[in-house]
PDB file of N, CA and C in Angstrom:
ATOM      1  N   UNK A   1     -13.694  -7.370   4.617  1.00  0.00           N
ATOM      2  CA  UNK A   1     -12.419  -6.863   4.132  1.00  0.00           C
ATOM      3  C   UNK A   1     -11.768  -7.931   3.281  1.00  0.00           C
ATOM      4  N   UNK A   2     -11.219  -7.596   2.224  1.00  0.00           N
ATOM      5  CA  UNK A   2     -10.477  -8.371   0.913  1.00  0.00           C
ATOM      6  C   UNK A   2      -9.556  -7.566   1.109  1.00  0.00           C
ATOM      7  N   UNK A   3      -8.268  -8.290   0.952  1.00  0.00           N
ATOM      8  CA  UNK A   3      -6.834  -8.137   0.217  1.00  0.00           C
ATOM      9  C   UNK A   3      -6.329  -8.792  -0.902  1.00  0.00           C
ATOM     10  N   UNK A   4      -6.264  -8.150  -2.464  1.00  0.00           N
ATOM     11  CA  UNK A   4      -6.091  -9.177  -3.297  1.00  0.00           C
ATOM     12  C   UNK A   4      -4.814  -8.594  -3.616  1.00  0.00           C
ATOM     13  N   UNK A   5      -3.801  -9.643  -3.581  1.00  0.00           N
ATOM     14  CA  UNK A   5      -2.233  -9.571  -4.172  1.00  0.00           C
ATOM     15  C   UNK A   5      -2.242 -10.053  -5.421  1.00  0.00           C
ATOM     16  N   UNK A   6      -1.597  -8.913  -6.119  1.00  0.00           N
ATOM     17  CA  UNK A   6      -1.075 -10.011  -7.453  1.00  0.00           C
ATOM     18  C   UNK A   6       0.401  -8.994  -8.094  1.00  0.00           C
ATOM     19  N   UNK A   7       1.019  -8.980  -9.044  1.00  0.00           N
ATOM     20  CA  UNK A   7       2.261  -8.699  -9.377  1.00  0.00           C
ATOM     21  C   UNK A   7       1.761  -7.734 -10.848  1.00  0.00           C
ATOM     22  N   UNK A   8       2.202  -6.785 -11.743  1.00  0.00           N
ATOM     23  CA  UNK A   8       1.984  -6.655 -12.677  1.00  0.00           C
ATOM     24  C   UNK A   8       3.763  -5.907 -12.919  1.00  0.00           C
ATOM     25  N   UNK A   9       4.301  -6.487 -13.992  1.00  0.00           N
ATOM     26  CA  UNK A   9       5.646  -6.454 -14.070  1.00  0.00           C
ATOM     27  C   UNK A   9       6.316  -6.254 -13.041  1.00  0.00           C
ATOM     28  N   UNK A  10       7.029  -5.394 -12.686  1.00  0.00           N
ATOM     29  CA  UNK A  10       7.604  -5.273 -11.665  1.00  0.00           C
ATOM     30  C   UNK A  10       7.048  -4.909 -10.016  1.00  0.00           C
ATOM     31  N   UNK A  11       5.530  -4.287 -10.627  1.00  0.00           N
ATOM     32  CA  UNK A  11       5.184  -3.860  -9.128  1.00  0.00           C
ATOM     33  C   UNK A  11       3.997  -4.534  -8.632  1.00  0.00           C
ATOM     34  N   UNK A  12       3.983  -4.588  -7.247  1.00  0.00           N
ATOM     35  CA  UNK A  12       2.758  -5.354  -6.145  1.00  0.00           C
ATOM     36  C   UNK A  12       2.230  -4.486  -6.401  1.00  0.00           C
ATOM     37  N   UNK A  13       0.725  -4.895  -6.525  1.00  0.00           N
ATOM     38  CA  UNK A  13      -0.665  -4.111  -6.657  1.00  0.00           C
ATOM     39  C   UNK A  13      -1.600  -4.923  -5.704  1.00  0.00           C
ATOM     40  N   UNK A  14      -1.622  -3.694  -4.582  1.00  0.00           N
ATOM     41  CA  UNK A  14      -2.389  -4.365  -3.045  1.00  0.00           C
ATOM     42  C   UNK A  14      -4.051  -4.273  -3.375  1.00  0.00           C
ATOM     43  N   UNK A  15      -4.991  -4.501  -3.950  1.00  0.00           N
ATOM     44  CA  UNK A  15      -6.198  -3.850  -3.891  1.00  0.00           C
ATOM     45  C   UNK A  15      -6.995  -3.947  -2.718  1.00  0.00           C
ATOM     46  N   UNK A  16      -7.077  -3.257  -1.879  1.00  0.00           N
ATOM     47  CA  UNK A  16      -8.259  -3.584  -0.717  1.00  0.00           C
ATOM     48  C   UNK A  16      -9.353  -2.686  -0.998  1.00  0.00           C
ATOM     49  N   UNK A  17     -10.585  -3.979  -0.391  1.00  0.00           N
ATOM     50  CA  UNK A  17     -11.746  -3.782  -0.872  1.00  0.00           C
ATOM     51  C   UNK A  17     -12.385  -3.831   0.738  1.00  0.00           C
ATOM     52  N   UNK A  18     -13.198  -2.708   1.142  1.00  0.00           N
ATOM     53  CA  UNK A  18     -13.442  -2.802   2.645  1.00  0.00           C
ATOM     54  C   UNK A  18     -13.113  -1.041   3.358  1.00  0.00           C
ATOM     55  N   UNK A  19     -13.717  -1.457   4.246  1.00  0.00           N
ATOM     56  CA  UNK A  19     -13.364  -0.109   5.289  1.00  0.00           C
ATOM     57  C   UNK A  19     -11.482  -0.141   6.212  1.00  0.00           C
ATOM     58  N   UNK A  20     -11.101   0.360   6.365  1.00  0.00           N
ATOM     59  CA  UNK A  20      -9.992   0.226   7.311  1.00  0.00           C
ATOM     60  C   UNK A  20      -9.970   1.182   8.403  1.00  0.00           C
ATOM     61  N   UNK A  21     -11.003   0.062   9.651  1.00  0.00           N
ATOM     62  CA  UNK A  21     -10.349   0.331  10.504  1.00  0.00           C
ATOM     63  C   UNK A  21      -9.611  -0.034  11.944  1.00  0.00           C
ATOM     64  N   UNK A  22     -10.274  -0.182  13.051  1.00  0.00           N
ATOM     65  CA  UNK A  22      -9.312  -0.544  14.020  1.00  0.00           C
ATOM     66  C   UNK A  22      -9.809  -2.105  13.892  1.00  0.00           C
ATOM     67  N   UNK A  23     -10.525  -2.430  13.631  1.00  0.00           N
ATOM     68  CA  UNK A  23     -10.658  -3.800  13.261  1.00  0.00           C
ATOM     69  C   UNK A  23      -9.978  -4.484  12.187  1.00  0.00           C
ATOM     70  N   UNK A  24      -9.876  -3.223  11.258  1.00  0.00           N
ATOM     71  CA  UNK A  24      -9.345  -4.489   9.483  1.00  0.00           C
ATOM     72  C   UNK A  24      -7.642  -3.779   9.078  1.00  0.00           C
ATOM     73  N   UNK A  25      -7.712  -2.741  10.278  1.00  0.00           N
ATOM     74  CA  UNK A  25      -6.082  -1.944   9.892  1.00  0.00           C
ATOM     75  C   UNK A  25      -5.004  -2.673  10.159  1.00  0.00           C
ATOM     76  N   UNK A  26      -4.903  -4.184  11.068  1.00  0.00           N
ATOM     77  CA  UNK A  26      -4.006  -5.120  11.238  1.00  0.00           C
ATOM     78  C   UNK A  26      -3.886  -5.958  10.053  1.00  0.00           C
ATOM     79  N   UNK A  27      -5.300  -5.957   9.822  1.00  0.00           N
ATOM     80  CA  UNK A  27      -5.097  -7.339   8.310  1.00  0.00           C
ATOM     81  C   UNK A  27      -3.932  -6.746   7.471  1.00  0.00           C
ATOM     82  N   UNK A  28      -4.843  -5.502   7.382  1.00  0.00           N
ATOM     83  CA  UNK A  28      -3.732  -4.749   5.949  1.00  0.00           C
ATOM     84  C   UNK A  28      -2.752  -4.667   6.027  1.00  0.00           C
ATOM     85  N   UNK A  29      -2.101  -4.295   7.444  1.00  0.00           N
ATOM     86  CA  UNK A  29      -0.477  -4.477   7.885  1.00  0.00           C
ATOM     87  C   UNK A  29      -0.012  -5.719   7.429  1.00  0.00           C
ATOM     88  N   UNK A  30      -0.272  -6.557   8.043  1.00  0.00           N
ATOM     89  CA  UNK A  30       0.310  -8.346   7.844  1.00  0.00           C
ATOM     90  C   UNK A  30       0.148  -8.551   6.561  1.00  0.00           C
ATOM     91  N   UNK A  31      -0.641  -8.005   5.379  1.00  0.00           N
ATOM     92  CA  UNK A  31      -0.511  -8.710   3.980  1.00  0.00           C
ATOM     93  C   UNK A  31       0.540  -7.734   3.681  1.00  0.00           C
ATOM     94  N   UNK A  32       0.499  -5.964   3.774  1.00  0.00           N
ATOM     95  CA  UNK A  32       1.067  -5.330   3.291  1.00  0.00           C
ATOM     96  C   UNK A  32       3.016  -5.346   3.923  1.00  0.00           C
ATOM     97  N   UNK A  33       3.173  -5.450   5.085  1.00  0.00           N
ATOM     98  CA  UNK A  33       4.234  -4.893   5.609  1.00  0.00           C
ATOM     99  C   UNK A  33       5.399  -6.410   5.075  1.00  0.00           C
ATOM    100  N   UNK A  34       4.817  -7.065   4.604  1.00  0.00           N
ATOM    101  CA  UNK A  34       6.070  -8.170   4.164  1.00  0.00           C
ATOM    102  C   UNK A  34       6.370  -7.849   2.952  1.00  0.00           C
ATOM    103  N   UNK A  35       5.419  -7.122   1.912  1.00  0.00           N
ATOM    104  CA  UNK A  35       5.763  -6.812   0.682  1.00  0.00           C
ATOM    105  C   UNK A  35       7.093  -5.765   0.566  1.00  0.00           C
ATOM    106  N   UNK A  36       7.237  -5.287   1.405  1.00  0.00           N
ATOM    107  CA  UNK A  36       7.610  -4.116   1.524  1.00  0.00           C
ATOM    108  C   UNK A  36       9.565  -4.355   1.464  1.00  0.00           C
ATOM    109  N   UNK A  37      10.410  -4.337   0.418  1.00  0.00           N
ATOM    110  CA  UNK A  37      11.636  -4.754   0.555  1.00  0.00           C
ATOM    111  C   UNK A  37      12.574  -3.755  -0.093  1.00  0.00           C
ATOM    112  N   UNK A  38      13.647  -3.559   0.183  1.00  0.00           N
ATOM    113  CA  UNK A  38      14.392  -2.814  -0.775  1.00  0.00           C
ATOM    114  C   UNK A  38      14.064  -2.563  -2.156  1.00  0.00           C
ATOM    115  N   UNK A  39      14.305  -1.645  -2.824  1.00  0.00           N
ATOM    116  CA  UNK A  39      13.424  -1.257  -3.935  1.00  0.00           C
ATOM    117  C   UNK A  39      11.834  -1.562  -4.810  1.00  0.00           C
ATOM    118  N   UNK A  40      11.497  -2.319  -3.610  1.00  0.00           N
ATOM    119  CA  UNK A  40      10.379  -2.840  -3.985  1.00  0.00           C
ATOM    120  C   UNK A  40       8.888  -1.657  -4.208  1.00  0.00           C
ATOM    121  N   UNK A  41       8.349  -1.956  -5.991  1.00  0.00           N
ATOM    122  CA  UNK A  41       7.051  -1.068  -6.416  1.00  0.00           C
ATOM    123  C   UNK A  41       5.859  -1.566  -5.656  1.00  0.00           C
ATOM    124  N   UNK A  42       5.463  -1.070  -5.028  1.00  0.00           N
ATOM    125  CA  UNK A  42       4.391  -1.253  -4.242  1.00  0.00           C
ATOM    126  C   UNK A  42       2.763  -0.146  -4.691  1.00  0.00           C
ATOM    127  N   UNK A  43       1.526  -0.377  -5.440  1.00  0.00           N
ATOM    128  CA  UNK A  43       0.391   0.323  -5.516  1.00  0.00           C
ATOM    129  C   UNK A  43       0.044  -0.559  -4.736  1.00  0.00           C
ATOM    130  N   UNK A  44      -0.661   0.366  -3.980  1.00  0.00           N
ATOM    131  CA  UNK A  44      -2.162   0.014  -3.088  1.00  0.00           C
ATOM    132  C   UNK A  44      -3.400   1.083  -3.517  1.00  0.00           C
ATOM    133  N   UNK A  45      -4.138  -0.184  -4.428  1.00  0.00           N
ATOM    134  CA  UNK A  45      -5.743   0.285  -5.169  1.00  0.00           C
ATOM    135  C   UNK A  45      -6.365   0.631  -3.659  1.00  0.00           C
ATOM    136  N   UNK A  46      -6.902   1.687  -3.644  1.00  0.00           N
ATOM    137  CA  UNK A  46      -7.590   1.778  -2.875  1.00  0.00           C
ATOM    138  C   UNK A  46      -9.524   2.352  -2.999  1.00  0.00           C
ATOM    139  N   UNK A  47      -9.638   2.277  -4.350  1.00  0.00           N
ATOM    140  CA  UNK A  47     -10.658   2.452  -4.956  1.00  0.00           C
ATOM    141  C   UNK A  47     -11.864   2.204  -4.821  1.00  0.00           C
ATOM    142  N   UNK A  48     -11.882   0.909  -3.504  1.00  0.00           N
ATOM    143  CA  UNK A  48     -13.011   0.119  -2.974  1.00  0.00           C
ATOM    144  C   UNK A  48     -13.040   0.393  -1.344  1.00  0.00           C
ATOM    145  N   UNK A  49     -12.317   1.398  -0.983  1.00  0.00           N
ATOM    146  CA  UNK A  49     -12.091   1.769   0.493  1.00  0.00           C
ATOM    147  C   UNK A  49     -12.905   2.869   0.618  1.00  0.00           C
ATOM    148  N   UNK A  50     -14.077   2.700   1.010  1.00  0.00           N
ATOM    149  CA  UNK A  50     -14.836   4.252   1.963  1.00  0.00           C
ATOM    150  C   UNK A  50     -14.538   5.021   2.681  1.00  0.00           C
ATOM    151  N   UNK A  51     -14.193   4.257   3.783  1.00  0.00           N
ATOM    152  CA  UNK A  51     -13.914   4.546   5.056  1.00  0.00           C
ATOM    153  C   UNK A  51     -13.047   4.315   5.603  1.00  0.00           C
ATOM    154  N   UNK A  52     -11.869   5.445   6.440  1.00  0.00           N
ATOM    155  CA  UNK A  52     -10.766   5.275   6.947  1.00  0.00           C
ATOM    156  C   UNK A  52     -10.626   5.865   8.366  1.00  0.00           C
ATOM    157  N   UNK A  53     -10.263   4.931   9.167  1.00  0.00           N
ATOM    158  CA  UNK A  53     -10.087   5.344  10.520  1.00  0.00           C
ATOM    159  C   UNK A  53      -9.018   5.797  10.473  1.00  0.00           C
ATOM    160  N   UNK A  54      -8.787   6.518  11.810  1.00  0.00           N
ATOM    161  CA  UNK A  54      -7.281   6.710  12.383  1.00  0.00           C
ATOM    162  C   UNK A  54      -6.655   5.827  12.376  1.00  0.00           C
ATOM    163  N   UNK A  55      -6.637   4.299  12.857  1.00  0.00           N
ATOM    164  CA  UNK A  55      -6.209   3.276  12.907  1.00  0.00           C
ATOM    165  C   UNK A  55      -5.670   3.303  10.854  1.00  0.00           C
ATOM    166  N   UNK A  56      -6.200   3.398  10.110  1.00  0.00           N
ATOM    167  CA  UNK A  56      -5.834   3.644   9.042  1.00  0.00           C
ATOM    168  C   UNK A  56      -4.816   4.119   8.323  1.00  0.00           C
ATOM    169  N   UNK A  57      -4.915   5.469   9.019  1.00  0.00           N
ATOM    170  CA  UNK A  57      -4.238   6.979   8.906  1.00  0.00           C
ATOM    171  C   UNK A  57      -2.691   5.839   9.669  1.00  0.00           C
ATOM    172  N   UNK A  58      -2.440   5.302  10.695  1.00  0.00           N
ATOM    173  CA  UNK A  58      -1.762   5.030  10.991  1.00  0.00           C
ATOM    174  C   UNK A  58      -0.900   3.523  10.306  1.00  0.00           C
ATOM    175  N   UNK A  59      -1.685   3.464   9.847  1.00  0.00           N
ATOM    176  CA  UNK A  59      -0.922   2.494   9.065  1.00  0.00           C
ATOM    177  C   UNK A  59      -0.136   2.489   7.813  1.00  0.00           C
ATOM    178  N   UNK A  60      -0.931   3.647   6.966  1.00  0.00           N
ATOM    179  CA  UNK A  60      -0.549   4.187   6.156  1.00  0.00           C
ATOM    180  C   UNK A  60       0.716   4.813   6.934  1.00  0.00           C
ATOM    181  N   UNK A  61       1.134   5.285   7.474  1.00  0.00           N
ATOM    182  CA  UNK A  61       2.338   6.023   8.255  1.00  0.00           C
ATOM    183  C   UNK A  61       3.471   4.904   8.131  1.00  0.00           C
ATOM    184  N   UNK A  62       2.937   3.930   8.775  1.00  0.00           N
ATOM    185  CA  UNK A  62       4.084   3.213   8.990  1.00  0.00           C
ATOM    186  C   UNK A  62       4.780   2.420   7.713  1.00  0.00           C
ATOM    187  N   UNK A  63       3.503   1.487   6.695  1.00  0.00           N
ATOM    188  CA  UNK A  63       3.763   1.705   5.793  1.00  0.00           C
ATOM    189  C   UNK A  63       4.894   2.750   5.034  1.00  0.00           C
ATOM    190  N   UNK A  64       4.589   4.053   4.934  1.00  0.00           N
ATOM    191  CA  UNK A  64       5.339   4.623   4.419  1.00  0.00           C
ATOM    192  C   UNK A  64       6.808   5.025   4.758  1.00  0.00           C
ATOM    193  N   UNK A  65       6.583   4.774   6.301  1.00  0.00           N
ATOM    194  CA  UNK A  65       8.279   4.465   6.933  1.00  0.00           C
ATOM    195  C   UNK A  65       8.823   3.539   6.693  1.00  0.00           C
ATOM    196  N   UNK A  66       8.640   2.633   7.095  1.00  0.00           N
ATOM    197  CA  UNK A  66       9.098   1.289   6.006  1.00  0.00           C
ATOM    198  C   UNK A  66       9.453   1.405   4.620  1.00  0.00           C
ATOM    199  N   UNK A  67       8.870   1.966   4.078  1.00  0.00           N
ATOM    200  CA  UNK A  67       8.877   1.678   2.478  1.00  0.00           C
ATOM    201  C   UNK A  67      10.218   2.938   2.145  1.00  0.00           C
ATOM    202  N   UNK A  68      10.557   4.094   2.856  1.00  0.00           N
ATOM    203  CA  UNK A  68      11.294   4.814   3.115  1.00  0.00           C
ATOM    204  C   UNK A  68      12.859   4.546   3.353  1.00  0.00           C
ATOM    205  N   UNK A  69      12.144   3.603   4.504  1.00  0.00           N
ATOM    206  CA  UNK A  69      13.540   2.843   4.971  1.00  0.00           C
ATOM    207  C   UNK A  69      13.997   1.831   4.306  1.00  0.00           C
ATOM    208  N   UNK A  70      13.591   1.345   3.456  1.00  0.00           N
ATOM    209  CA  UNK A  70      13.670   0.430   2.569  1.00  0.00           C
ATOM    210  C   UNK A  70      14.045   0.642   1.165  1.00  0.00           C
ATOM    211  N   UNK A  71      14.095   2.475   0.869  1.00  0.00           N
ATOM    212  CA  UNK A  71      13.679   3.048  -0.029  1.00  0.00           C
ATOM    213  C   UNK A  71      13.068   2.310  -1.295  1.00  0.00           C
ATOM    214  N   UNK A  72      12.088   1.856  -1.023  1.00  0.00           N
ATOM    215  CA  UNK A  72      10.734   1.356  -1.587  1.00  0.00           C
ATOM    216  C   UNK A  72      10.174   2.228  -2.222  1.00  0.00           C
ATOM    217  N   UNK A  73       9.383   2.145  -3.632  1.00  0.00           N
ATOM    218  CA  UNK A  73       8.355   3.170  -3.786  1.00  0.00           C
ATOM    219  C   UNK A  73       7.201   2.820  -3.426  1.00  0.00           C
ATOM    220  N   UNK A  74       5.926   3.751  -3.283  1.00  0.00           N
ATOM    221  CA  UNK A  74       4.725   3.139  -2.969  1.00  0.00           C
ATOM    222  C   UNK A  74       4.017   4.458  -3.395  1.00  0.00           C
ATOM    223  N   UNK A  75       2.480   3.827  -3.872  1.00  0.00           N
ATOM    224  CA  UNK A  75       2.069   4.568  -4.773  1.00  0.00           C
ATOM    225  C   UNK A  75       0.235   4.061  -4.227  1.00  0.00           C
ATOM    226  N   UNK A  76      -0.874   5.237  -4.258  1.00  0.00           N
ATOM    227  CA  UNK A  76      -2.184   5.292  -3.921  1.00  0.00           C
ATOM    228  C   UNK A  76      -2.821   5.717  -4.859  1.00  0.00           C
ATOM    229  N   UNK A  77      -4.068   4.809  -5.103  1.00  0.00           N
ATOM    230  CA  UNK A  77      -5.221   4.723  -6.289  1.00  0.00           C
ATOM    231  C   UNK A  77      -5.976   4.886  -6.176  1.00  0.00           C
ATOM    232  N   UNK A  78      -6.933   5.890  -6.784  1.00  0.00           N
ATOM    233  CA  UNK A  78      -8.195   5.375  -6.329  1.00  0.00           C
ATOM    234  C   UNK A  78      -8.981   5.934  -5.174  1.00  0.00           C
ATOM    235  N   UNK A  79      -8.040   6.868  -3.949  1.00  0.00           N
ATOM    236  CA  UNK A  79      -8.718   7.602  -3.165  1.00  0.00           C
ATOM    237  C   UNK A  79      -9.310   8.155  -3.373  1.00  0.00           C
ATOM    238  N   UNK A  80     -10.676   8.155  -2.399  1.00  0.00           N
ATOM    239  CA  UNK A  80     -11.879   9.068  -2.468  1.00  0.00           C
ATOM    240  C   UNK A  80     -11.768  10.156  -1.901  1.00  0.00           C
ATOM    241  N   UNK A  81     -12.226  11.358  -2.379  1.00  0.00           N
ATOM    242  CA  UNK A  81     -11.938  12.834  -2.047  1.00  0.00           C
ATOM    243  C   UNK A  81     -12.311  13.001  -0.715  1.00  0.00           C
ATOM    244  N   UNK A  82     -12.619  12.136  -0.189  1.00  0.00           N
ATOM    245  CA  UNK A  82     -13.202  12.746   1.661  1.00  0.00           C
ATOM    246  C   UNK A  82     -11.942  12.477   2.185  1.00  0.00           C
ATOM    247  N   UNK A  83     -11.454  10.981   1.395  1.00  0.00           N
ATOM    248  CA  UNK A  83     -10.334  10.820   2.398  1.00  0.00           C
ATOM    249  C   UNK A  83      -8.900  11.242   2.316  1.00  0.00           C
ATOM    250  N   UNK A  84      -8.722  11.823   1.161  1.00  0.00           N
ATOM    251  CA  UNK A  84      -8.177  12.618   0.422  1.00  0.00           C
ATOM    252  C   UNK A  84      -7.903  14.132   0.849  1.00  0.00           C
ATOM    253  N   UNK A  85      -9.394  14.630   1.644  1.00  0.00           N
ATOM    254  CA  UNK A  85      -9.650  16.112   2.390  1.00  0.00           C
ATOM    255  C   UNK A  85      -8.797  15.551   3.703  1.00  0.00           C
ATOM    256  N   UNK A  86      -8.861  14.064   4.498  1.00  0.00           N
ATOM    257  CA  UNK A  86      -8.580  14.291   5.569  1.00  0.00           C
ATOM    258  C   UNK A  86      -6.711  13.776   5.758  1.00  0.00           C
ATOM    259  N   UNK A  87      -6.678  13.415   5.031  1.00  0.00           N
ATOM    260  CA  UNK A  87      -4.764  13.466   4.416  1.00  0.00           C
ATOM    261  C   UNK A  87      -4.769  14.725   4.413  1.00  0.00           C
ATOM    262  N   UNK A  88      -5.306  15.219   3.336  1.00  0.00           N
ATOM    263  CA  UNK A  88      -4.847  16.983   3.606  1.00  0.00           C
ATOM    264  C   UNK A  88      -4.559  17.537   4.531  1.00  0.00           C
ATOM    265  N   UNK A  89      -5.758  17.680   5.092  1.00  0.00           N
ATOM    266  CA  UNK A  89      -5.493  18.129   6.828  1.00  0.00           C
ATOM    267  C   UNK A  89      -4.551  17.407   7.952  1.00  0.00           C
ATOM    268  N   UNK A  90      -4.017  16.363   8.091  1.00  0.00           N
ATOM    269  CA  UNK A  90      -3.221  15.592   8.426  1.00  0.00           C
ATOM    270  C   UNK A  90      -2.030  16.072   8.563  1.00  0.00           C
ATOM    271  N   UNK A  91      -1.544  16.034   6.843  1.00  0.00           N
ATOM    272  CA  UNK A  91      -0.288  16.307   6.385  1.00  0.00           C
ATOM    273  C   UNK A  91      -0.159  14.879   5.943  1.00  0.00           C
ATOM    274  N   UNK A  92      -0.582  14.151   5.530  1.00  0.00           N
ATOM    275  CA  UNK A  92      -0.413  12.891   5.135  1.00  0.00           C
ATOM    276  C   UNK A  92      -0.391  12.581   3.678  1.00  0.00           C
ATOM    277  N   UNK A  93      -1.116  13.593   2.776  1.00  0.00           N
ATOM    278  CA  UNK A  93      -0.741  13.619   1.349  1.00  0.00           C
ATOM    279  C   UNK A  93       0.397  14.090   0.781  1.00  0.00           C
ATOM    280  N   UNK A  94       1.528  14.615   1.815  1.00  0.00           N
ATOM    281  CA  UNK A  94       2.826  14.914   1.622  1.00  0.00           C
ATOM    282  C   UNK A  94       3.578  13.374   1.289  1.00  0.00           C
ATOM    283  N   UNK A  95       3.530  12.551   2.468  1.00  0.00           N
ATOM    284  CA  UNK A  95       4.072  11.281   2.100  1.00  0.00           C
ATOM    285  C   UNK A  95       4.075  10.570   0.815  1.00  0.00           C
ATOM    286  N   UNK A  96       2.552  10.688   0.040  1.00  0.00           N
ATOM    287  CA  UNK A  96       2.295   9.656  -1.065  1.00  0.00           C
ATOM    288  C   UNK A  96       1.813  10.603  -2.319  1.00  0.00           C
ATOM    289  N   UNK A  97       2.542   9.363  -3.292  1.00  0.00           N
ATOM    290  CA  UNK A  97       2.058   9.768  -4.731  1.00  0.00           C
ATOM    291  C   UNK A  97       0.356   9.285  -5.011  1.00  0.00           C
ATOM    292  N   UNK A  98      -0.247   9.850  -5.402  1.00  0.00           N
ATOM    293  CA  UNK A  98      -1.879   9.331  -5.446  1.00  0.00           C
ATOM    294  C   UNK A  98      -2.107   9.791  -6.972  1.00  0.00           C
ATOM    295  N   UNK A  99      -2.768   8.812  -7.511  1.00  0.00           N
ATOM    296  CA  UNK A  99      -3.016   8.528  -8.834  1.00  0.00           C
ATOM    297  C   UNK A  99      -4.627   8.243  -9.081  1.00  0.00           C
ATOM    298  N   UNK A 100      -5.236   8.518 -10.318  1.00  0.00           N
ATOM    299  CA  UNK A 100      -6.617   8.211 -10.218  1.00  0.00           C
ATOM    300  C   UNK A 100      -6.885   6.878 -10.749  1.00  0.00           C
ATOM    301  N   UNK A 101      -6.261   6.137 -11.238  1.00  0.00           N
ATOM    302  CA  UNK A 101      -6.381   4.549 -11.774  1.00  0.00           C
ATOM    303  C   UNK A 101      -5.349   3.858 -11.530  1.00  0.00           C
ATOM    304  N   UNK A 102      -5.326   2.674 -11.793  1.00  0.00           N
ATOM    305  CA  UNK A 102      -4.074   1.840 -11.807  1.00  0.00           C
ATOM    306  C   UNK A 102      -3.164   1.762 -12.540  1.00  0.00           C
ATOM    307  N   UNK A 103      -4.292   2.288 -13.686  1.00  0.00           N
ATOM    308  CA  UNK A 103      -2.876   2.492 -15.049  1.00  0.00           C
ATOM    309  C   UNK A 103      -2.039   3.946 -14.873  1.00  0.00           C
ATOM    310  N   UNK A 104      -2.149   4.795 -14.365  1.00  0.00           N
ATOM    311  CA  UNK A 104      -2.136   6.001 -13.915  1.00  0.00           C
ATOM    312  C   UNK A 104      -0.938   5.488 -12.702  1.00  0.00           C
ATOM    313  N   UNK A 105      -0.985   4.777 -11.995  1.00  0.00           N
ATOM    314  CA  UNK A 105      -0.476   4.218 -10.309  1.00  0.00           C
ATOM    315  C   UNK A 105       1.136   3.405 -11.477  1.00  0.00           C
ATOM    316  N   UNK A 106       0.578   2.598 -12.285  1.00  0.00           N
ATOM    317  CA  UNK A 106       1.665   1.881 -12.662  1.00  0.00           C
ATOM    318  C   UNK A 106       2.782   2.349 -13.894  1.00  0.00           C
ATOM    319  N   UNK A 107       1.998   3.374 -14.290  1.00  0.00           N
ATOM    320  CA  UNK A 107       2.747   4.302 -15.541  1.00  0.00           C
ATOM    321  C   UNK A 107       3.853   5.358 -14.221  1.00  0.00           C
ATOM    322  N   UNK A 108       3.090   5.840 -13.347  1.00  0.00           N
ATOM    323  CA  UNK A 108       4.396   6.129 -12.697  1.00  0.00           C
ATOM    324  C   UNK A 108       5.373   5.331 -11.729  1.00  0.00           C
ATOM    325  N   UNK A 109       5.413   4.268 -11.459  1.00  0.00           N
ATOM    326  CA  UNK A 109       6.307   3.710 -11.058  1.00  0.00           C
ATOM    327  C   UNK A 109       7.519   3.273 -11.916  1.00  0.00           C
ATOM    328  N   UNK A 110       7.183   3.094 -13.158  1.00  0.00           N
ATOM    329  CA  UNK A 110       7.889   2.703 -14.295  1.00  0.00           C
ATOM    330  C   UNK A 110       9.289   3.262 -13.767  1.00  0.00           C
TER     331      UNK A 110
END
């Protein structure tokens, strides 16, 4: 599992590269959940992620409460259509904007 941070004008662009799950779904919390501040643009590339546990699914949740409560935006790249089918079924693609590139992720945060 990789977490690469970096800034592109105004917004954090999280890229994780790796599976997330009950093993790597804490990492992602601890890099991700400090980014997370009052109006703060937040993409998370997720373009290099296969595989998503529940442990996942749940992080993404909280994430998005936070970022809520914070009224933060936050924005998803790059998902793969399986995991994409299982947001669906969830109800979890209600929460997030999902974009197919980064330029796509960062043209709407603008």
């Amino acid at each position: 599992m990789d977490i690469n941070v970096k800034t592109v004008d105004e917004v954090t662009v999280v890229e994780i590269v790796g599976d997330i799950d009950g093993k790597t779904a804490m990492d992602v919390q601890e890099r991700v959940s400090p980014l997370v501040h009052p109006s703060s643009k937040i993409l998370l590339d997720m373009s290099q992620v296969g595989y998503m546990s529940s442990a996942g699914l749940r992080l993404l949740l909280s994430i998005y409460r936070q970022a809520s409560a914070n009224k933060a935006s936050i924005v998803l790249v790059g998902v793969n259509q399986e995991l994409q089918d299982t947001m669906s079924a969830t109800g979890f693609l209600r929460f997030f904007t999902i974009h197919d590139t980064v330029e796509a992720g960062l043209a709407g945060l603008q």
